[in-house]
Protein backbone atom coordinates (compact mmCIF):
# COMPACT_ATOMS: atom_id res chain seq x y z
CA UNK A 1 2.58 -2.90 -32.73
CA UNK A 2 2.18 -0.61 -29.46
CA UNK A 3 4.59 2.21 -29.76
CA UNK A 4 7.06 2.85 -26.58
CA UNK A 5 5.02 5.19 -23.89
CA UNK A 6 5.59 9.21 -24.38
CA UNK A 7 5.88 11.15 -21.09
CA UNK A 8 3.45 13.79 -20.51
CA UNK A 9 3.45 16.73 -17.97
CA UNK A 10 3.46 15.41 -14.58
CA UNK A 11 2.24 19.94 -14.19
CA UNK A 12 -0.99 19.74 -14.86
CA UNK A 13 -3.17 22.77 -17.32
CA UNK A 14 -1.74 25.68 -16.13
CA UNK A 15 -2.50 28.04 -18.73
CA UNK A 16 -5.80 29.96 -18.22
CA UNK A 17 -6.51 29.74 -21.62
CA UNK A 18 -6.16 25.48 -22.05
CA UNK A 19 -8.20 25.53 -18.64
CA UNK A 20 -11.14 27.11 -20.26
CA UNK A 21 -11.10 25.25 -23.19
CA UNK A 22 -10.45 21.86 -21.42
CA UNK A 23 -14.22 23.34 -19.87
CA UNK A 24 -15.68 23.59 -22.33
CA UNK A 25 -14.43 19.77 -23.43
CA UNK A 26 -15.46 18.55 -20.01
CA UNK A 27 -18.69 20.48 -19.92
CA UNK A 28 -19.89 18.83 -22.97
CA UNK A 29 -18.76 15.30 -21.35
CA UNK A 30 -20.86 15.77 -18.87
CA UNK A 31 -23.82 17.06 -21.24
CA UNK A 32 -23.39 14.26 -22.89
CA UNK A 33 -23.59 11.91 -20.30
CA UNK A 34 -19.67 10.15 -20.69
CA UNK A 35 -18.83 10.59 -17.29
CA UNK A 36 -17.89 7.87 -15.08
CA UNK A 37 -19.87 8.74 -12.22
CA UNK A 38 -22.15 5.32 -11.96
CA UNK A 39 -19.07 2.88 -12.72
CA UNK A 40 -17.50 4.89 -9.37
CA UNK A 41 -20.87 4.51 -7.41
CA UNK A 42 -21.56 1.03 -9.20
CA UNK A 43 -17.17 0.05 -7.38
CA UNK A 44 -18.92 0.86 -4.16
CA UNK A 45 -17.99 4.58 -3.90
CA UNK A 46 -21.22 6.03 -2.47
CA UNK A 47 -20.86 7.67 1.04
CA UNK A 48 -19.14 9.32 3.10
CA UNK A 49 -16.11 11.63 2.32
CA UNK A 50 -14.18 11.12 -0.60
CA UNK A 51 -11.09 11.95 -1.81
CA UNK A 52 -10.70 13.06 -5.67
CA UNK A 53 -7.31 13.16 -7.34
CA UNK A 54 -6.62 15.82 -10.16
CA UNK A 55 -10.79 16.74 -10.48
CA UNK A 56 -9.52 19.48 -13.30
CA UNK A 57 -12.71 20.94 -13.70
CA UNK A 58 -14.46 19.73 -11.35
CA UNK A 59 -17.43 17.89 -13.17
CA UNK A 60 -16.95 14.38 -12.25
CA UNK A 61 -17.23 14.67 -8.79
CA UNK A 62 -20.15 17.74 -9.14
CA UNK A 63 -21.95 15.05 -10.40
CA UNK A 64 -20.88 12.19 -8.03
CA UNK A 65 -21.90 14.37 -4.90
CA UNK A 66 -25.22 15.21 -7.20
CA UNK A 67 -25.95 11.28 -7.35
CA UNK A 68 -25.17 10.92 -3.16
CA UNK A 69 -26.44 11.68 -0.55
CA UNK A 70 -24.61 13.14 2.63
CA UNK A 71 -21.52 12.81 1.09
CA UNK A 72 -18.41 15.10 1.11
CA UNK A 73 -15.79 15.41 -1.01
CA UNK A 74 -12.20 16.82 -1.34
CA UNK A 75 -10.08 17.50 -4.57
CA UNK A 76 -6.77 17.41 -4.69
CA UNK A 77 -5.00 19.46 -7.75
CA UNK A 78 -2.32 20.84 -8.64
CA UNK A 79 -3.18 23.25 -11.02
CA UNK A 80 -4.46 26.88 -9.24
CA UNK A 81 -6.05 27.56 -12.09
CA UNK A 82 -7.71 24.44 -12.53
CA UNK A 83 -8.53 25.11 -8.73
CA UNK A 84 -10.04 28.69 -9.64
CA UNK A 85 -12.75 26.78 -12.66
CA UNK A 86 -13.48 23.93 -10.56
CA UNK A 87 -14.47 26.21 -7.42
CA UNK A 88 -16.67 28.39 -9.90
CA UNK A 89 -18.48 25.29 -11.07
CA UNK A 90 -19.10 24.13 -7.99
CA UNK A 91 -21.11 27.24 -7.07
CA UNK A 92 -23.05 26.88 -9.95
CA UNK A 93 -23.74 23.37 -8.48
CA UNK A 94 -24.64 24.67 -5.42
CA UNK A 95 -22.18 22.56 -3.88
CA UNK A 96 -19.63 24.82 -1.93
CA UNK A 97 -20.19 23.36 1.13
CA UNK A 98 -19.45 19.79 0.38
CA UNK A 99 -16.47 20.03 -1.55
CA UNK A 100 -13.64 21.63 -1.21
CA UNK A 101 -10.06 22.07 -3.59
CA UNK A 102 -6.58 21.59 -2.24
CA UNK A 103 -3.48 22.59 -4.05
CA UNK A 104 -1.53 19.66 -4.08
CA UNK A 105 0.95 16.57 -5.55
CA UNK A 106 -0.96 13.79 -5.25
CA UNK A 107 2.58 12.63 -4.38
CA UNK A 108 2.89 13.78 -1.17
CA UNK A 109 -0.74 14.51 -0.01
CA UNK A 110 -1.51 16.98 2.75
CA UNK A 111 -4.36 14.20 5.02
CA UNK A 112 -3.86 12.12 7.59
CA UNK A 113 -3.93 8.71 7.53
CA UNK A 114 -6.77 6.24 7.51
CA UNK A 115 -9.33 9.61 6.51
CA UNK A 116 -11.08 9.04 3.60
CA UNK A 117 -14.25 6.37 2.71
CA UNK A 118 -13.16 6.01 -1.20
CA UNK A 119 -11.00 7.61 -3.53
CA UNK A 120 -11.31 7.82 -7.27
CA UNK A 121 -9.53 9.66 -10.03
CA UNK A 122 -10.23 9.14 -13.88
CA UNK A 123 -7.49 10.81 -16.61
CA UNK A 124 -4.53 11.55 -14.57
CA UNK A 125 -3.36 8.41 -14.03
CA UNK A 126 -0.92 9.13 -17.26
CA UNK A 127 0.58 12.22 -16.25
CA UNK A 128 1.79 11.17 -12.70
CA UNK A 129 5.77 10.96 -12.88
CA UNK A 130 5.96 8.46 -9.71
CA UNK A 131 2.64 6.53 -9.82
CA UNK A 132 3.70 4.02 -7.67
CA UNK A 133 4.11 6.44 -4.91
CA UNK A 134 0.60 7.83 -5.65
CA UNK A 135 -1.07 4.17 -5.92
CA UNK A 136 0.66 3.99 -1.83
CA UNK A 137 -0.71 7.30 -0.84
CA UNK A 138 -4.15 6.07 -2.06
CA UNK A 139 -3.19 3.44 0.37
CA UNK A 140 -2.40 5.42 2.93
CA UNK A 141 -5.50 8.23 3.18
CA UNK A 142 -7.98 5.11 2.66
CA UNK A 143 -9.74 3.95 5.61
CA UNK A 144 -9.48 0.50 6.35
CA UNK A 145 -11.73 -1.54 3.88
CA UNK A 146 -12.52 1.76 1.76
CA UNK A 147 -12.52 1.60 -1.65
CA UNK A 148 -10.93 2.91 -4.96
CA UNK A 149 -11.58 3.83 -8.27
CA UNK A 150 -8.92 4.56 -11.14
CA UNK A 151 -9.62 5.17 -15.05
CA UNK A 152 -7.73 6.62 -17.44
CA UNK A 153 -7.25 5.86 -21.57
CA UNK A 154 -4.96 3.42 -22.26
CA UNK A 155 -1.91 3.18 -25.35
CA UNK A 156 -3.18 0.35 -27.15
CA UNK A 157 -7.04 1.20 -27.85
CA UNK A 158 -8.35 0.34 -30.82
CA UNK A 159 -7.84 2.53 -33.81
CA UNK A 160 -10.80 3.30 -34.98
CA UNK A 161 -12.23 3.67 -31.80
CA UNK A 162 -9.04 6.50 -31.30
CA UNK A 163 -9.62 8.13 -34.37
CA UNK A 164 -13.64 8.32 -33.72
CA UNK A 165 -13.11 9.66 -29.89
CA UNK A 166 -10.45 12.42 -31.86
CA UNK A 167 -13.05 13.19 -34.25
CA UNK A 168 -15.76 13.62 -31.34
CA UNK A 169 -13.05 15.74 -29.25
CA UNK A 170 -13.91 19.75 -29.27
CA UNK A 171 -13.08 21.99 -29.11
CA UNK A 172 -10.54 21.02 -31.78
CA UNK A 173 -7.59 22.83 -30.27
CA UNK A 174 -8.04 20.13 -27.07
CA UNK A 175 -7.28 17.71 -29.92
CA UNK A 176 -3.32 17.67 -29.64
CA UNK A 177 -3.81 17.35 -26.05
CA UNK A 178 -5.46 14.23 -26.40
CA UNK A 179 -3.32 12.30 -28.67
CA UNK A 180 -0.66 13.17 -26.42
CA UNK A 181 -2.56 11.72 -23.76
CA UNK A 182 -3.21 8.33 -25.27
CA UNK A 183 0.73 8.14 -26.12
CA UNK A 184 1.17 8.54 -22.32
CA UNK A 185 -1.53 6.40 -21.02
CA UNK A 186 -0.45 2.62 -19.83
CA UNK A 187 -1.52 -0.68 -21.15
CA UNK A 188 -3.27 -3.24 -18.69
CA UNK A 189 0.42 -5.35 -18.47
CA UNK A 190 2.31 -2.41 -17.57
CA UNK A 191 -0.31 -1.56 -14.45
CA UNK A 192 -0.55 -4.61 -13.28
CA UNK A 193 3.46 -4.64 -13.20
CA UNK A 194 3.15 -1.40 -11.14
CA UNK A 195 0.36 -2.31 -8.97
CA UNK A 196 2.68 -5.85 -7.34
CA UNK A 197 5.25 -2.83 -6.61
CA UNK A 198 2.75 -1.20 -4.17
CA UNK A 199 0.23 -1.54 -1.53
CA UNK A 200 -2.37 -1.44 -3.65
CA UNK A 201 -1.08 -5.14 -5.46
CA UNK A 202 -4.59 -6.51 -4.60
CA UNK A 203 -6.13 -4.37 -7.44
CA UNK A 204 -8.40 -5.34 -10.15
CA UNK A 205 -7.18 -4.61 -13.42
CA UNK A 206 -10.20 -4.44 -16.47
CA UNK A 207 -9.56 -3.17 -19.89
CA UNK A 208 -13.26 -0.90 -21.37
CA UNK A 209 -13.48 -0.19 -24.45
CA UNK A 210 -11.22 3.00 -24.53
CA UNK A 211 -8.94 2.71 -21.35
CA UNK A 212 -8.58 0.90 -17.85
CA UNK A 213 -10.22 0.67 -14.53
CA UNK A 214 -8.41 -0.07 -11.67
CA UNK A 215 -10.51 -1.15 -8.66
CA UNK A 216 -10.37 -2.43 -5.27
CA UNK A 217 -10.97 -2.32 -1.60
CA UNK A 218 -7.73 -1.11 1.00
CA UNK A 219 -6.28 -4.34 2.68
CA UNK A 220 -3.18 -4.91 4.43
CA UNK A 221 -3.40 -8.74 2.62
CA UNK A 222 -0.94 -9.06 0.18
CA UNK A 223 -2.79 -11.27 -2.09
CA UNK A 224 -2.53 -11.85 -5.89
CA UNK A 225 -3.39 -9.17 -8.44
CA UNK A 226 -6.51 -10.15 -9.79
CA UNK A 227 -7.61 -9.71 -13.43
CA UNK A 228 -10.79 -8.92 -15.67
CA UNK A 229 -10.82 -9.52 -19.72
């Protein structure tokens, strides 16, 4: 039996000292090569200028614009000090000039419409307090026929698969922080009830092996969700 979902903060890491040590968790991610950069290039993601939703660190899309080529991208956040680790990795990238971090709810987003060729977002998708007005606002900043990439864990992973990813999660004070997430994250059923609410209804919905991915191209259709096992 699932348990009942547990709210998490819809703040962000504000504390400087959680930042760095969700850094150092993130930094050895990427080291270890669990990112999801090639399922977002592999959803069609690949050019352009992009939009990134709550990049924390910055390392997943450091590493998108390092597999790309021409591409841009923009991070929206709304943690400054998040904002202050991300910017310092992306210098050590070499990337200042093709991304750049904007203080922000991903609630009410600060773009115009119709400006950005894909937007993706992995772990946040928990913490947002009003995702059906985010899932719109993707909608919204998308240009026509532009695609999107969500992931996030989800509530009813498998247990031994939970209790191996807690055992593999350091540095070990980040461990509360993830259990928390997984109480907060969604099951497939309760996305796909979202997703009809919005303009993003069209989605795909897949379970992987730890979470969900939510993917699909911006339409103005109003078709039937559409499901992967």
């Amino acid at each position: 039996m699932v348990k009942p979902r547990v709210t998490e903060t819809d703040e962000g890491i504000q504390d400087e000292i959680i930042v760095r040590i969700y850094d150092k968790m993130q930094r050895r991610f990427r080291d270890k090569g669990w990112m999801e950069t090639k399922a977002i290039i592999k959803s069609g993601i690949n050019a352009g200028t992009v939009l990134e939703i709550g990049p924390g660190p910055g390392y997943l899309g450091l590493e998108w614009l390092k597999e790309t080529d021409g591409t841009n991208l923009k991070g929206v956040e709304i943690s400054p000090e998040m904002i202050k680790i991300a910017e310092q990795n992306a210098r050590e990238y070499g990337f200042e000039g093709r991304i750049e971090y904007v203080k922000s709810d991903a609630v009410h987003m600060p773009f115009e419409d119709n400006l950005f060729d894909g937007v993706f977002t992995n772990g946040s998708l928990h913490e947002w307090a009003q995702p059906e007005s985010i899932f719109n606002e993707i909608h919204r900043v998308l240009k026509p026929r532009a695609r999107f990439y969500i992931s996030d864990l989800r509530r009813d992973i498998n247990p031994l698969m939970k209790w191996f990813m807690l055992a593999m999660t350091k540095p070990k004070e980040i461990r509360p922080g993830f259990i928390s997430s997984i109480n907060a994250a969604y099951k497939k059923e309760e996305i796909r009830d979202l997703l009809l609410q919005t303009k993003l209804s069209a989605a795909s919905v897949s379970r992987t092996i730890i979470g969900l991915e939510i993917t699909g191209m911006k339409t103005n259709l109003s078709t039937p969700l559409r499901e992967r096992q």
